[in-house]
PDB file of N, CA and C in Angstrom:
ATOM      1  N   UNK A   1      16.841 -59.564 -67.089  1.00  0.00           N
ATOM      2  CA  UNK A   1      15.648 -59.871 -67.848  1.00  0.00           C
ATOM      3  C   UNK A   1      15.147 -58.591 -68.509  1.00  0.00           C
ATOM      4  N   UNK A   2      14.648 -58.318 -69.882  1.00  0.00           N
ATOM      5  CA  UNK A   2      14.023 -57.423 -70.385  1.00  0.00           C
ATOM      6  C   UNK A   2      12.847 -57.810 -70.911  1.00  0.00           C
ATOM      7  N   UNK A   3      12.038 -56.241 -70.537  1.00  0.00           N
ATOM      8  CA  UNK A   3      10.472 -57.118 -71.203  1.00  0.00           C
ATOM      9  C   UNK A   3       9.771 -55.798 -71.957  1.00  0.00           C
ATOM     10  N   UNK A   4       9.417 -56.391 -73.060  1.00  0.00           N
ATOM     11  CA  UNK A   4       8.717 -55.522 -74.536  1.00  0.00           C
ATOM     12  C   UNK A   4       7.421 -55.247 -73.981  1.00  0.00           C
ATOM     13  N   UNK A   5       6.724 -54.364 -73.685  1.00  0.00           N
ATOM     14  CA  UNK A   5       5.307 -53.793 -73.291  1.00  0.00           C
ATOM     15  C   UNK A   5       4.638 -53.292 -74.563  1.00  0.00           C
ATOM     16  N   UNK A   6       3.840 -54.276 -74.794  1.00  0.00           N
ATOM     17  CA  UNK A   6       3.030 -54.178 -75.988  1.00  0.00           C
ATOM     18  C   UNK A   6       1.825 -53.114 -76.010  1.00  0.00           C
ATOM     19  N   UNK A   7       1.653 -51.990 -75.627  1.00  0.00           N
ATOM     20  CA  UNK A   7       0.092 -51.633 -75.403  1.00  0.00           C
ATOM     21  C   UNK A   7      -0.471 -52.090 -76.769  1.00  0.00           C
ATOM     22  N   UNK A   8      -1.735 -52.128 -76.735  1.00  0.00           N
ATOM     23  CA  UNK A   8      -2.559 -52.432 -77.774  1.00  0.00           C
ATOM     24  C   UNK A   8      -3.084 -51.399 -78.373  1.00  0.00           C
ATOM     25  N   UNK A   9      -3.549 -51.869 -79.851  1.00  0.00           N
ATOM     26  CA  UNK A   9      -4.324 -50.316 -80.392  1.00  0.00           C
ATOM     27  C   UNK A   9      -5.500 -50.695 -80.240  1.00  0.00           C
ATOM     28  N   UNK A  10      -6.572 -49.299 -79.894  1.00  0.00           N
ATOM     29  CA  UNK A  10      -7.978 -49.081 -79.586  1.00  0.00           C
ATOM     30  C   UNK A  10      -8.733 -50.019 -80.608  1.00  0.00           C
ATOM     31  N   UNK A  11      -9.376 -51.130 -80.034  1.00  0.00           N
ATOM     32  CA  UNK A  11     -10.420 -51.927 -80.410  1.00  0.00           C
ATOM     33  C   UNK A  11      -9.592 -52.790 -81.219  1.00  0.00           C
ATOM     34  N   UNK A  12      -8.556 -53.522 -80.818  1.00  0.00           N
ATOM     35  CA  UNK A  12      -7.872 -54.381 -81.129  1.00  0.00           C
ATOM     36  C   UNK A  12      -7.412 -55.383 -79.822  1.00  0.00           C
ATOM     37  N   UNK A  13      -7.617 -56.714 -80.402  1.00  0.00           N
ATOM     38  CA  UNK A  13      -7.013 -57.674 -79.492  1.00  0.00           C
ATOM     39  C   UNK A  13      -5.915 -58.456 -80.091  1.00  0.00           C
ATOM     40  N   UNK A  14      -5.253 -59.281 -79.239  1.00  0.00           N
ATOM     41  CA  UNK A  14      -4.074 -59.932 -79.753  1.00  0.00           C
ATOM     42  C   UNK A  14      -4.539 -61.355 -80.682  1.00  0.00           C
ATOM     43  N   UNK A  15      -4.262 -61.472 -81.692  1.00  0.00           N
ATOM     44  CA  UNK A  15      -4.135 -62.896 -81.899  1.00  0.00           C
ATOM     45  C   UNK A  15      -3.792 -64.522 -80.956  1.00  0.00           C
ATOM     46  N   UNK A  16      -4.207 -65.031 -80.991  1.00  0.00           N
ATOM     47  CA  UNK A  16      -3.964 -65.888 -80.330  1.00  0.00           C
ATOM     48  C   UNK A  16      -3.304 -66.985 -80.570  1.00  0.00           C
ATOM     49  N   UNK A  17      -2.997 -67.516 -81.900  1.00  0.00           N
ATOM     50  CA  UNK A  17      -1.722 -68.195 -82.422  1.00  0.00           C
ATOM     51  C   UNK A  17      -0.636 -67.752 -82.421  1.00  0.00           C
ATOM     52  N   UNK A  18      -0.509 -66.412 -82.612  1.00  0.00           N
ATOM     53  CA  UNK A  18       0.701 -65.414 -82.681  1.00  0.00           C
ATOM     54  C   UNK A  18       1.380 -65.616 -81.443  1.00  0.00           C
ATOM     55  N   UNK A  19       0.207 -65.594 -80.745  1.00  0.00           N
ATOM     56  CA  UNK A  19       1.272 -65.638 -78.887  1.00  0.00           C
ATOM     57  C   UNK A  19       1.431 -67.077 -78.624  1.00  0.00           C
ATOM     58  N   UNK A  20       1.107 -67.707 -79.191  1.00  0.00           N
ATOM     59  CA  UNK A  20       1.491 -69.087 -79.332  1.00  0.00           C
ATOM     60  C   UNK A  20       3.050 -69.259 -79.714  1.00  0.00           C
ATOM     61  N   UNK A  21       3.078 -68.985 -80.975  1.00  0.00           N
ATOM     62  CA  UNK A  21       4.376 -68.681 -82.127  1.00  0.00           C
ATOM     63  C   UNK A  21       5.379 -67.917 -80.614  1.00  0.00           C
ATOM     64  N   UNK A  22       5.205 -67.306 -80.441  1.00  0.00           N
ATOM     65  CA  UNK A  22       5.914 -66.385 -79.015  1.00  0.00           C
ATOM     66  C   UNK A  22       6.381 -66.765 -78.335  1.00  0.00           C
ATOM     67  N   UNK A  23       5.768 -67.672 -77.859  1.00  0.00           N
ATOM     68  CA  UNK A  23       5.590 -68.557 -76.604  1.00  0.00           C
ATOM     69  C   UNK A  23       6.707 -69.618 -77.056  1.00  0.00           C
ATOM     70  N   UNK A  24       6.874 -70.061 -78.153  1.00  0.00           N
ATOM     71  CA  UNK A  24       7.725 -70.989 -78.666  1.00  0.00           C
ATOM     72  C   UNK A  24       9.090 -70.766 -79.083  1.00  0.00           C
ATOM     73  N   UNK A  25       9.100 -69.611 -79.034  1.00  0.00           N
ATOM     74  CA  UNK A  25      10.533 -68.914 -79.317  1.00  0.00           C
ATOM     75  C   UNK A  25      11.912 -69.316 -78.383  1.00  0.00           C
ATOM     76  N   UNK A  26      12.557 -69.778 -78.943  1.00  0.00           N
ATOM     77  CA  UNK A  26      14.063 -69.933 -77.936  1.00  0.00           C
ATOM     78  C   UNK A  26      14.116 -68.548 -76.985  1.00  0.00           C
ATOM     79  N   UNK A  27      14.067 -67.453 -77.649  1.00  0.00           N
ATOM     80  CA  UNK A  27      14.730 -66.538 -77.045  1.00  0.00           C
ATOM     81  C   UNK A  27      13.615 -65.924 -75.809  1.00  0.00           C
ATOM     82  N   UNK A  28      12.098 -66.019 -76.306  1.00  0.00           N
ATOM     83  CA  UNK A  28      10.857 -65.753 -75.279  1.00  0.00           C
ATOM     84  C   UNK A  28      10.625 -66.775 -73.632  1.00  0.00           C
ATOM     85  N   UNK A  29      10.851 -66.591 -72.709  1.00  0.00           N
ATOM     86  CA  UNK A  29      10.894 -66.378 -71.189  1.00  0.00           C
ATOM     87  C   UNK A  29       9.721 -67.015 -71.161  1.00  0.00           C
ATOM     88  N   UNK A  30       8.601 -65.681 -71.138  1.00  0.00           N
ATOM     89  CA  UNK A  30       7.111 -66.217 -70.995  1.00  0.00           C
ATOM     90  C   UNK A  30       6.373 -65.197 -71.676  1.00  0.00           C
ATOM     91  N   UNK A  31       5.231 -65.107 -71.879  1.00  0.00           N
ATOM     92  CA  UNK A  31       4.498 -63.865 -72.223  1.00  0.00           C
ATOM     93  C   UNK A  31       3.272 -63.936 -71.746  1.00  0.00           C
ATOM     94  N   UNK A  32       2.664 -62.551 -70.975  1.00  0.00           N
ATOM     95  CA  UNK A  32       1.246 -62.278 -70.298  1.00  0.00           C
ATOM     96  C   UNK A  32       0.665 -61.765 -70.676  1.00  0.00           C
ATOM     97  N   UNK A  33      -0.384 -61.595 -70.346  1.00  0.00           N
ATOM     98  CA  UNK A  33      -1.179 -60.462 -71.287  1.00  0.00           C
ATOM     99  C   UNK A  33      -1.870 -59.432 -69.989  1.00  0.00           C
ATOM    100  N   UNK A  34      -1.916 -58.766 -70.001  1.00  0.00           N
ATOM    101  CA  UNK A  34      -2.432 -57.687 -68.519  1.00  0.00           C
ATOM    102  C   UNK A  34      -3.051 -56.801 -69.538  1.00  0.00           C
ATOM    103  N   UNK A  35      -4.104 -55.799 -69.061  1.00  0.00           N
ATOM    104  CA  UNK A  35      -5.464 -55.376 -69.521  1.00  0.00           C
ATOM    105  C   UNK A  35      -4.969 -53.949 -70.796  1.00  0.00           C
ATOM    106  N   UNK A  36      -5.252 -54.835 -71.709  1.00  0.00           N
ATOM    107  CA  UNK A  36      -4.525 -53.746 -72.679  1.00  0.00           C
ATOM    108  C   UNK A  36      -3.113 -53.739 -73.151  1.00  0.00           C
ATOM    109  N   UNK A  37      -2.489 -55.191 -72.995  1.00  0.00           N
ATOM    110  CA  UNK A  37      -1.163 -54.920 -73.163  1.00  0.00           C
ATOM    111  C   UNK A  37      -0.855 -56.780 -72.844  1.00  0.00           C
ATOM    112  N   UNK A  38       0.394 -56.646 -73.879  1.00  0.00           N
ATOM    113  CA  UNK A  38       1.361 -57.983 -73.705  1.00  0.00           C
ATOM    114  C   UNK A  38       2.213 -57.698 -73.657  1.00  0.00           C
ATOM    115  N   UNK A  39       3.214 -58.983 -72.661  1.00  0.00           N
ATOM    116  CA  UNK A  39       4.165 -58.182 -71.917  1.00  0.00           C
ATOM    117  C   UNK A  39       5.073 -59.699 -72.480  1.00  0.00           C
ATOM    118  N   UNK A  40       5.811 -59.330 -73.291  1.00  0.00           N
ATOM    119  CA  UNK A  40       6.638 -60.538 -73.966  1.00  0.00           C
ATOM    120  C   UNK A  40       8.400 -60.393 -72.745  1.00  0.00           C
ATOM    121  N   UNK A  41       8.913 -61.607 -72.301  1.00  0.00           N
ATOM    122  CA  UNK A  41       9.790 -61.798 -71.547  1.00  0.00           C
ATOM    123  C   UNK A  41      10.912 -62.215 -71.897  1.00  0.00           C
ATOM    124  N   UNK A  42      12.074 -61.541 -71.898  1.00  0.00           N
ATOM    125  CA  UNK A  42      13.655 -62.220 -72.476  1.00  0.00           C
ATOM    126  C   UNK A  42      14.150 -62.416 -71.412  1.00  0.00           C
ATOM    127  N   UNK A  43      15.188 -63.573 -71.319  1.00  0.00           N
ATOM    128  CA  UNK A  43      16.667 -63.430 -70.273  1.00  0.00           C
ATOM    129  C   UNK A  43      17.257 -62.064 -70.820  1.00  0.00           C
ATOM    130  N   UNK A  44      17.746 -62.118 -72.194  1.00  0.00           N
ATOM    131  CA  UNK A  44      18.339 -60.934 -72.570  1.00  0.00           C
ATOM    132  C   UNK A  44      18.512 -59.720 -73.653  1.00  0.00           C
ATOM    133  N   UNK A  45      18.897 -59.236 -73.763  1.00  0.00           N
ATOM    134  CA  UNK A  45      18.702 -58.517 -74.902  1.00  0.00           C
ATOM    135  C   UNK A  45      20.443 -57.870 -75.564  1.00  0.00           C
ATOM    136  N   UNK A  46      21.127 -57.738 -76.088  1.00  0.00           N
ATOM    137  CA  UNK A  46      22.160 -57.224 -76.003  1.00  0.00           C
ATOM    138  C   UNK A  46      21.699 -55.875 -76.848  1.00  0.00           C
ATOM    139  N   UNK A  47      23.025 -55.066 -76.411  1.00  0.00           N
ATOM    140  CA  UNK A  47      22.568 -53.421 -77.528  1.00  0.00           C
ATOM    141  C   UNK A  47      23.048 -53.588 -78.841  1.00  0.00           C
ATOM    142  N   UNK A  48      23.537 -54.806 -79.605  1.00  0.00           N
ATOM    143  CA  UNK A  48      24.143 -54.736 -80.828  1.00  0.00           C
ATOM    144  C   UNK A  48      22.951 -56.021 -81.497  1.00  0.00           C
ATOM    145  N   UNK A  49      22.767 -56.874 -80.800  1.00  0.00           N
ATOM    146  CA  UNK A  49      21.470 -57.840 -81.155  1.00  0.00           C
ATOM    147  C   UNK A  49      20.344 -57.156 -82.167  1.00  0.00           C
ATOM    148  N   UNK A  50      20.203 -57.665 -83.098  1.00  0.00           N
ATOM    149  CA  UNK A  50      18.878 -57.417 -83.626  1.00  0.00           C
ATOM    150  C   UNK A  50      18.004 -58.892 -83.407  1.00  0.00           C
ATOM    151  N   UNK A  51      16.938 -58.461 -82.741  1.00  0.00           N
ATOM    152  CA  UNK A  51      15.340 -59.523 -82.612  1.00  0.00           C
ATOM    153  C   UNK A  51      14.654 -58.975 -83.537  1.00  0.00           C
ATOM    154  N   UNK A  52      14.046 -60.179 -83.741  1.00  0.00           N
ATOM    155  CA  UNK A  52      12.309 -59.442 -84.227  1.00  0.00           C
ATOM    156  C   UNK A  52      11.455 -60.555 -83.975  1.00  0.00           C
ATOM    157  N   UNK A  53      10.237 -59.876 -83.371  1.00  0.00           N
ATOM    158  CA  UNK A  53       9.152 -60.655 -83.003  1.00  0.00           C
ATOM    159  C   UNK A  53       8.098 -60.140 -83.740  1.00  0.00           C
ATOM    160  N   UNK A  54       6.845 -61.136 -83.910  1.00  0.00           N
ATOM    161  CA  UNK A  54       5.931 -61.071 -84.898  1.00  0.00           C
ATOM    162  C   UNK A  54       4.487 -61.405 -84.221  1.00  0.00           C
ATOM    163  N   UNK A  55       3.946 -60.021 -83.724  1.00  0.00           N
ATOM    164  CA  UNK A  55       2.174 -60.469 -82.992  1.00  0.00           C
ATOM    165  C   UNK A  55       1.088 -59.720 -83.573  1.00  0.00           C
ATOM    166  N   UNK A  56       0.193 -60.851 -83.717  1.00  0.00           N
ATOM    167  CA  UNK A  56      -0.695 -60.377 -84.828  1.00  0.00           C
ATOM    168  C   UNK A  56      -1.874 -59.877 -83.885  1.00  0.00           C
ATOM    169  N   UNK A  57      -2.362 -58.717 -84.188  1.00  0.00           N
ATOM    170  CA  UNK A  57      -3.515 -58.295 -83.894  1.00  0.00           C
ATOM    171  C   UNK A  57      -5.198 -58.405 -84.751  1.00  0.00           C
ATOM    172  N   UNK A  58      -6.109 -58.669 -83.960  1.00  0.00           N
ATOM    173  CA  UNK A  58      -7.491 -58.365 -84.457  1.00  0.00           C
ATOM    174  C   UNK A  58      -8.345 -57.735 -84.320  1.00  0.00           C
ATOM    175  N   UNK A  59      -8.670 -56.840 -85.374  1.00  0.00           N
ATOM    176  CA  UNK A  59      -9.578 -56.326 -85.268  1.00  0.00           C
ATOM    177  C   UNK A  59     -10.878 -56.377 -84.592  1.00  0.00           C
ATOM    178  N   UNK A  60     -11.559 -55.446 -83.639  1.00  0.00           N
ATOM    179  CA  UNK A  60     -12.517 -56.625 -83.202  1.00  0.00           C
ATOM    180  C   UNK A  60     -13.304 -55.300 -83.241  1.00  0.00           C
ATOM    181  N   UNK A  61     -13.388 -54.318 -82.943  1.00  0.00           N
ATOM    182  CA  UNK A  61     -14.177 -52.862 -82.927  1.00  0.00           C
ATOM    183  C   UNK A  61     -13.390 -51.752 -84.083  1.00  0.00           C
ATOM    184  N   UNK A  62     -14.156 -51.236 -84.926  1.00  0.00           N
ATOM    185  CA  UNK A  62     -13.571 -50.025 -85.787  1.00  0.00           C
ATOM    186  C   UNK A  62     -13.814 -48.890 -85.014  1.00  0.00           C
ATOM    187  N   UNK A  63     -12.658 -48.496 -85.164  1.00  0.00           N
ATOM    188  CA  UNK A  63     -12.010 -47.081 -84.345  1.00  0.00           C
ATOM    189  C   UNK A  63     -12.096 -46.097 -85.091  1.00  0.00           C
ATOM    190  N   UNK A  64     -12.439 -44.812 -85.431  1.00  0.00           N
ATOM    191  CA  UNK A  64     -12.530 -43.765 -85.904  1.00  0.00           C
ATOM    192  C   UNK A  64     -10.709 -42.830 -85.599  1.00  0.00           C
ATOM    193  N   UNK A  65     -10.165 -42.558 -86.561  1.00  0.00           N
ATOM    194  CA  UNK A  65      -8.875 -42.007 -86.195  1.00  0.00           C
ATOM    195  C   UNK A  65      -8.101 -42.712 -85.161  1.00  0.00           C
ATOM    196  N   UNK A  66      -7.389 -43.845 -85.256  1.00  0.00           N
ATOM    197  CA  UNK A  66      -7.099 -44.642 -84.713  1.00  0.00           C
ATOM    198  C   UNK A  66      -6.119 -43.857 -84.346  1.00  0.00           C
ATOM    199  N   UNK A  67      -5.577 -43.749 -82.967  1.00  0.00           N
ATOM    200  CA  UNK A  67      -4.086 -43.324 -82.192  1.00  0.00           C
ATOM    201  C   UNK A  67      -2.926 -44.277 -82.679  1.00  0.00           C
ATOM    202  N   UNK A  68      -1.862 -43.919 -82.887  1.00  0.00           N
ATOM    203  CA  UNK A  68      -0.562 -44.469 -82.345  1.00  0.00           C
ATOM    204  C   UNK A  68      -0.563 -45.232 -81.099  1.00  0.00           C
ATOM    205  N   UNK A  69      -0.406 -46.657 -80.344  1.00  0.00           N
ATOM    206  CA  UNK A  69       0.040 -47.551 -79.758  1.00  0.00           C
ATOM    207  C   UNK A  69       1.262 -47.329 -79.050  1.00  0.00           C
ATOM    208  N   UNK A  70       2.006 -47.657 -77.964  1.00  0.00           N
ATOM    209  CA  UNK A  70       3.466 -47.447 -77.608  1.00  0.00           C
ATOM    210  C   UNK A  70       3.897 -49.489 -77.156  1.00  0.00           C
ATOM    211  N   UNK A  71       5.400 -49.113 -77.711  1.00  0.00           N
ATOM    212  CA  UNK A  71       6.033 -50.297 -77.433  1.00  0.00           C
ATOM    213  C   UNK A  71       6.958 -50.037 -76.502  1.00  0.00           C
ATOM    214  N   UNK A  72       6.960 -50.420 -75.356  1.00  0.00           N
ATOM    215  CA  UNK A  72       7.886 -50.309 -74.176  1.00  0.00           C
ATOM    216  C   UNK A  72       8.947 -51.554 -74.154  1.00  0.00           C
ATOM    217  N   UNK A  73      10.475 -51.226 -74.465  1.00  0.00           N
ATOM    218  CA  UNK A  73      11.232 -51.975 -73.744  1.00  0.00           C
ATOM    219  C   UNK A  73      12.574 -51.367 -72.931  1.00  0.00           C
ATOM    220  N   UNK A  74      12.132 -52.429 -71.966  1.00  0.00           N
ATOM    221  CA  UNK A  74      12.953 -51.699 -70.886  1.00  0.00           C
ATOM    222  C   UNK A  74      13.277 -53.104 -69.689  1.00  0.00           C
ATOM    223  N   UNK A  75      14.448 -52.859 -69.168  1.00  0.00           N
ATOM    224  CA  UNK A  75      15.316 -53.933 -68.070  1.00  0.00           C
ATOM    225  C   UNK A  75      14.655 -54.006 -66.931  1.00  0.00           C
ATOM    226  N   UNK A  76      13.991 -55.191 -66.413  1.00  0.00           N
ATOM    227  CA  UNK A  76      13.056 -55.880 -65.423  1.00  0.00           C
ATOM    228  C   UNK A  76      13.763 -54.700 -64.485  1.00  0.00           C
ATOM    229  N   UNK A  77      15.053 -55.226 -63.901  1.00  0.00           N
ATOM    230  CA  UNK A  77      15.705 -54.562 -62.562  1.00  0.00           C
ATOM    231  C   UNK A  77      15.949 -53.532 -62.512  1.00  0.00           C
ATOM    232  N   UNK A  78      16.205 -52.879 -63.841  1.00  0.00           N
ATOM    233  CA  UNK A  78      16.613 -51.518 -63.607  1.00  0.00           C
ATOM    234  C   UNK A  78      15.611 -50.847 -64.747  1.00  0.00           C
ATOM    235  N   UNK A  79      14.459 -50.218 -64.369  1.00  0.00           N
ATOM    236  CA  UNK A  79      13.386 -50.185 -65.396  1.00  0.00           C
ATOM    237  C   UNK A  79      13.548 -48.215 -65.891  1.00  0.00           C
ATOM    238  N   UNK A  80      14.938 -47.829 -65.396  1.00  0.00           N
ATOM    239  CA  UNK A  80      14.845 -46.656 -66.146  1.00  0.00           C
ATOM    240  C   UNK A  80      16.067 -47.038 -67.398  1.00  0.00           C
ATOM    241  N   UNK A  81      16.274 -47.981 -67.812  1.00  0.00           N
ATOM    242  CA  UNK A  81      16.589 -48.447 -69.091  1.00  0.00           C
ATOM    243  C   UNK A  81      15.746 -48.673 -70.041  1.00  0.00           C
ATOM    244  N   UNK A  82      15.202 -47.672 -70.433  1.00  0.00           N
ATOM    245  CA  UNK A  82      14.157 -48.036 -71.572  1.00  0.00           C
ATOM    246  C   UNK A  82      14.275 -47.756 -72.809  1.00  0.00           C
ATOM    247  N   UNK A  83      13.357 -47.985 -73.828  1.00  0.00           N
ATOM    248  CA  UNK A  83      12.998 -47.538 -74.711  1.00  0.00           C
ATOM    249  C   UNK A  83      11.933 -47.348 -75.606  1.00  0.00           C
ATOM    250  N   UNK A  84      11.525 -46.300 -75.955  1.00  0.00           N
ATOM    251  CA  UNK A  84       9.527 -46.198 -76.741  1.00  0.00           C
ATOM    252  C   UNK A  84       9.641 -45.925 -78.238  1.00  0.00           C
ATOM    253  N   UNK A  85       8.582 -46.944 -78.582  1.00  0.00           N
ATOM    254  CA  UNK A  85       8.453 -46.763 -79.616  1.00  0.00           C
ATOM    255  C   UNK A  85       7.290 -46.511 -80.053  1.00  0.00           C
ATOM    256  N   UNK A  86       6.349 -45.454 -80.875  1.00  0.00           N
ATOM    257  CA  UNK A  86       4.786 -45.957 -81.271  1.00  0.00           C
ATOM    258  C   UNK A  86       4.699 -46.893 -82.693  1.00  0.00           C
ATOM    259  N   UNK A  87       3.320 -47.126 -82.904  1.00  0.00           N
ATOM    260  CA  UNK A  87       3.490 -48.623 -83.834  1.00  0.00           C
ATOM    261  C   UNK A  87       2.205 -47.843 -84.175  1.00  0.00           C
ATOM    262  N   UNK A  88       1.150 -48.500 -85.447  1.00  0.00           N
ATOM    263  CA  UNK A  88      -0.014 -47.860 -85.790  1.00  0.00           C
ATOM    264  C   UNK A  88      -0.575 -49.143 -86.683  1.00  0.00           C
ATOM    265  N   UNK A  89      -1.649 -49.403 -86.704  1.00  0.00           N
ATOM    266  CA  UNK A  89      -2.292 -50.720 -88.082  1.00  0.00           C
ATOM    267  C   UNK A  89      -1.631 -49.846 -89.326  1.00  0.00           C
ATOM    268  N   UNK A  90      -1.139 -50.951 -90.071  1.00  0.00           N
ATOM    269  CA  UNK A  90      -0.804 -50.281 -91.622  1.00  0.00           C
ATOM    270  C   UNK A  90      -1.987 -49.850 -92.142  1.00  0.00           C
ATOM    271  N   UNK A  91      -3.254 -50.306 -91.483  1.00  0.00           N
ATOM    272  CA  UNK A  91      -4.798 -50.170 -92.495  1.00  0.00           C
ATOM    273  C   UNK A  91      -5.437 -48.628 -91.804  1.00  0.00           C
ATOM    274  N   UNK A  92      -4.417 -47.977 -90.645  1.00  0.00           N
ATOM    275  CA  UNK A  92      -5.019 -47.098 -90.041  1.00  0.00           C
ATOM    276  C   UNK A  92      -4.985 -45.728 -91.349  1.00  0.00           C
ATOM    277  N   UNK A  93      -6.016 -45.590 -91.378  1.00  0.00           N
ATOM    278  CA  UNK A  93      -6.371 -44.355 -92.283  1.00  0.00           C
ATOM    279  C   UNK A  93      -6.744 -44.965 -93.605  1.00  0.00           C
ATOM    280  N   UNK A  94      -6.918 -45.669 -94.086  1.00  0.00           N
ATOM    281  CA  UNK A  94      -7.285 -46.054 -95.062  1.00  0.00           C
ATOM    282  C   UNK A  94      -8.554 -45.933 -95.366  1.00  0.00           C
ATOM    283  N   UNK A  95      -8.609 -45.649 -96.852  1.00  0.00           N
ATOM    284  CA  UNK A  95     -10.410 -45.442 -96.553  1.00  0.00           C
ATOM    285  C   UNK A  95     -11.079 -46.508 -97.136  1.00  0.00           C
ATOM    286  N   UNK A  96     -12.194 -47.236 -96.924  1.00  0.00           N
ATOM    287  CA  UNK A  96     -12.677 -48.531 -97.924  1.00  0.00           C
ATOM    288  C   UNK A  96     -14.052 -48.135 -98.244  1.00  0.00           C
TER     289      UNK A  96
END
């Protein structure tokens, strides 16, 4: 089993249709949400596979210099198989 660790960005929550859409996926297990983070669930993942999953976030508090986010995936059983990625709002820095 492998599972994608979503942290969230500061003053952002998840959409809630999106994890719906997720939830419906052939290839999605289950998905949780634990404090600051969704934790999307595969049987598998292969290393030549390309996925892509699609979760929408909302805005719910404006953040001043918003941080970089990390995406964790890594193998349930053997969890020093990983891999990180950071992610950022496309709107981060923008000025309006």
């Amino acid at each position: 089993m492998v599972i994608l660790d979503i942290k969230l960005l500061s003053g952002y929550s998840e959409d809630q249709s999106s994890l719906q859409q997720l939830e419906n996926n052939n290839s999605v297990k289950r998905v949780d949400l634990e404090e600051g983070h969704v934790l999307i669930y595969l049987d598998e993942l292969k290393k030549k596979d390309l996925k892509t999953f699609s979760l929408t976030l909302e805005e719910e508090e404006s953040v001043r210099d918003l941080k970089p986010a990390a995406i964790k995936v890594y193998d349930y059983y053997q969890t020093s198989d990983e891999a990180v990625s950071d992610y950022t709002s496309p709107c981060a820095g923008v000025k309006g």
